[in-house]
C-alpha atoms as a PDB file:
ATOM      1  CA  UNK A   1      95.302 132.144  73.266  1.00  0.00           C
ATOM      2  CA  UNK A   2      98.308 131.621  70.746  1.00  0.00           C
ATOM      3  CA  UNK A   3     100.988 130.411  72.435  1.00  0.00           C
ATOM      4  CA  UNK A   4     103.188 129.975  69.466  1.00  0.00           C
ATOM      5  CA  UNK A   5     102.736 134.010  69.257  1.00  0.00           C
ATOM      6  CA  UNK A   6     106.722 135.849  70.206  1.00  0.00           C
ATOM      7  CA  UNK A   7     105.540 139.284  69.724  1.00  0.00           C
ATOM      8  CA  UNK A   8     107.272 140.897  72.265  1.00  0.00           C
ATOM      9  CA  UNK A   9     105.062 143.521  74.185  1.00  0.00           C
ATOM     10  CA  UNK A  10     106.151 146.301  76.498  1.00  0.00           C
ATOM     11  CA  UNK A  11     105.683 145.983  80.255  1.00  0.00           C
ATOM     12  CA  UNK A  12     105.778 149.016  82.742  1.00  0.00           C
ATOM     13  CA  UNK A  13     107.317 148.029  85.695  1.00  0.00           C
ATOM     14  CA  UNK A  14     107.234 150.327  89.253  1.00  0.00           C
ATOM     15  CA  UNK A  15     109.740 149.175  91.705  1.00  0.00           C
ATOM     16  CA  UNK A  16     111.858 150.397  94.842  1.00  0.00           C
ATOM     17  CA  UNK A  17     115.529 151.540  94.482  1.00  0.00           C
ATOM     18  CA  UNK A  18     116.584 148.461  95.859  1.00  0.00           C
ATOM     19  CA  UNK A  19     114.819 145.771  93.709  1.00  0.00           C
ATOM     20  CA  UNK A  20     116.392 147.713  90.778  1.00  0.00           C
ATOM     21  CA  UNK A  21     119.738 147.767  92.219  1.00  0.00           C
ATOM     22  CA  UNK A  22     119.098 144.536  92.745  1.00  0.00           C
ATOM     23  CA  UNK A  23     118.268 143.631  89.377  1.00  0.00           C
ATOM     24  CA  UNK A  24     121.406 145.609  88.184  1.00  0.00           C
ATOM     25  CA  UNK A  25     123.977 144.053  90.599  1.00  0.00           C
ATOM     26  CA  UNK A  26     123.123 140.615  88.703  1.00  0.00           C
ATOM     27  CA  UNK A  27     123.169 142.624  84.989  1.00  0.00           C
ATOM     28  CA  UNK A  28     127.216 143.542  86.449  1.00  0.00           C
ATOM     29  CA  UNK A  29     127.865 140.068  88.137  1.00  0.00           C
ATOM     30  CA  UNK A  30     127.111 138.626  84.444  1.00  0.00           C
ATOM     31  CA  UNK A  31     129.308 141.302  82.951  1.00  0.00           C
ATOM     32  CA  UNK A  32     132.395 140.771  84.917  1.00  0.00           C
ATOM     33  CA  UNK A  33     132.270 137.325  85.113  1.00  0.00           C
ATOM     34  CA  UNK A  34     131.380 136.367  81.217  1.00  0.00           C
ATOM     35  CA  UNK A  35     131.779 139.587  79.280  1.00  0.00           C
ATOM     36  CA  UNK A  36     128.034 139.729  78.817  1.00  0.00           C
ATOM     37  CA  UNK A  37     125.615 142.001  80.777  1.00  0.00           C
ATOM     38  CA  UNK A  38     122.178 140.503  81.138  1.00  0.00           C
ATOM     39  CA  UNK A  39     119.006 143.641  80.857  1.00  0.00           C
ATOM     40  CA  UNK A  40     116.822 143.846  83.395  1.00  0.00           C
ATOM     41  CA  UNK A  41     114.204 142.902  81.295  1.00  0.00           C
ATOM     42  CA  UNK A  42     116.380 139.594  80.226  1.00  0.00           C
ATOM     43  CA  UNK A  43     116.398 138.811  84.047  1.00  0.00           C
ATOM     44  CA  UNK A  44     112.648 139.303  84.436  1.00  0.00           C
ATOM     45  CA  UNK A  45     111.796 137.233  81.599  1.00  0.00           C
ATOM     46  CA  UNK A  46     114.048 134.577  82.705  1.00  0.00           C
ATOM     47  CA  UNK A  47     112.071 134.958  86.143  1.00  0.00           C
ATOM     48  CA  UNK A  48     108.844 134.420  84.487  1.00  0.00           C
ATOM     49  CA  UNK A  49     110.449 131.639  82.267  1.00  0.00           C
ATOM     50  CA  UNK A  50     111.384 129.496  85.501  1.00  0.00           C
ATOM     51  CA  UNK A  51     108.357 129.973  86.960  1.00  0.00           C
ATOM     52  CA  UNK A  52     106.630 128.893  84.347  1.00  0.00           C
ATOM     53  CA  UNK A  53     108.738 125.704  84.791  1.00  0.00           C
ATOM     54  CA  UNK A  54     107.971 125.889  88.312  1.00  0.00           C
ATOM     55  CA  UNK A  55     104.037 125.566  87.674  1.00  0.00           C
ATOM     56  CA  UNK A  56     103.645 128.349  89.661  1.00  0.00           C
ATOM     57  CA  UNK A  57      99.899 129.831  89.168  1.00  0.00           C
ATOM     58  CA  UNK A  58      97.970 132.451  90.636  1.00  0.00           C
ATOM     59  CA  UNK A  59      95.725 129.860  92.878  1.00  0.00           C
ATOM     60  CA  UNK A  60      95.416 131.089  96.440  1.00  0.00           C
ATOM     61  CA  UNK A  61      97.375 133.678  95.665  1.00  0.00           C
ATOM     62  CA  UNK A  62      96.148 137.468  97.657  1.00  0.00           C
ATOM     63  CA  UNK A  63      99.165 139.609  97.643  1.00  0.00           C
ATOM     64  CA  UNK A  64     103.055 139.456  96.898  1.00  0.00           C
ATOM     65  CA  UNK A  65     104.539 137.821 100.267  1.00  0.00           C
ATOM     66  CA  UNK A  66     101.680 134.741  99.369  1.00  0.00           C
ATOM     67  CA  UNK A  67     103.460 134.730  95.662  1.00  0.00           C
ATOM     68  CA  UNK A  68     106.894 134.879  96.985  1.00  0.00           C
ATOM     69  CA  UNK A  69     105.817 131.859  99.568  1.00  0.00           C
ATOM     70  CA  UNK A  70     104.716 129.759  96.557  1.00  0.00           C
ATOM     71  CA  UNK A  71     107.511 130.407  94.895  1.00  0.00           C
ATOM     72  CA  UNK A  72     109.806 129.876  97.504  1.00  0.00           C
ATOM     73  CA  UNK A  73     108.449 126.553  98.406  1.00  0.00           C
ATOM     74  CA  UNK A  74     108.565 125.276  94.656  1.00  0.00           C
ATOM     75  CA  UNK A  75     111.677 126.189  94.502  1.00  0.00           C
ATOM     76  CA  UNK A  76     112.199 124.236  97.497  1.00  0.00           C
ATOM     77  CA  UNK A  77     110.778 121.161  96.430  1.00  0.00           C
ATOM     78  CA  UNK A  78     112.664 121.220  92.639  1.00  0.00           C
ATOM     79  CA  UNK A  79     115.875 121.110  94.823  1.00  0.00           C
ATOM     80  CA  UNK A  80     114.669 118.157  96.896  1.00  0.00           C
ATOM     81  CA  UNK A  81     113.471 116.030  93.708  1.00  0.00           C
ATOM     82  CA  UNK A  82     117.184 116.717  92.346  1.00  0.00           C
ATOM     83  CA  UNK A  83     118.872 115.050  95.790  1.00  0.00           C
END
């Protein structure tokens, strides 16, 4: 795998009304309060990018709610370590 490689490629995405709204209430939060809208897809890859930081892996992972749990608790822990 080339991880050097920044071809972007195009993901399909299905949500619910509400994670898009969502994901479009922090595109307007950016707007009015710098000038700048973030995409959605800026916000997603930003969400992959931290997690990524994060470490977080697919280990033990069955369904959403045990991903969200992971990340939760990583994100969890990074606060501790900066206390």
């Amino acid at each position: 795998m080339n991880h050097d490689d920044n071809t972007l490629h195009r993901v399909i995405a299905i949500m619910n009304r509400d994670d898009i709204d969502y994901l479009d209430k922090i595109g307007k939060d950016s707007l009015f309060t710098t000038g700048i809208k973030l995409s959605r897809i800026k916000i997603l890859r930003a969400m992959v990018e931290a997690m990524k930081e994060l470490a977080i892996d697919g280990k033990d992972i069955k369904n959403e709610e045990d991903l969200k749990n992971k990340i939760l608790k990583r994100v969890s822990e990074y606060r501790e370590g900066l206390t």
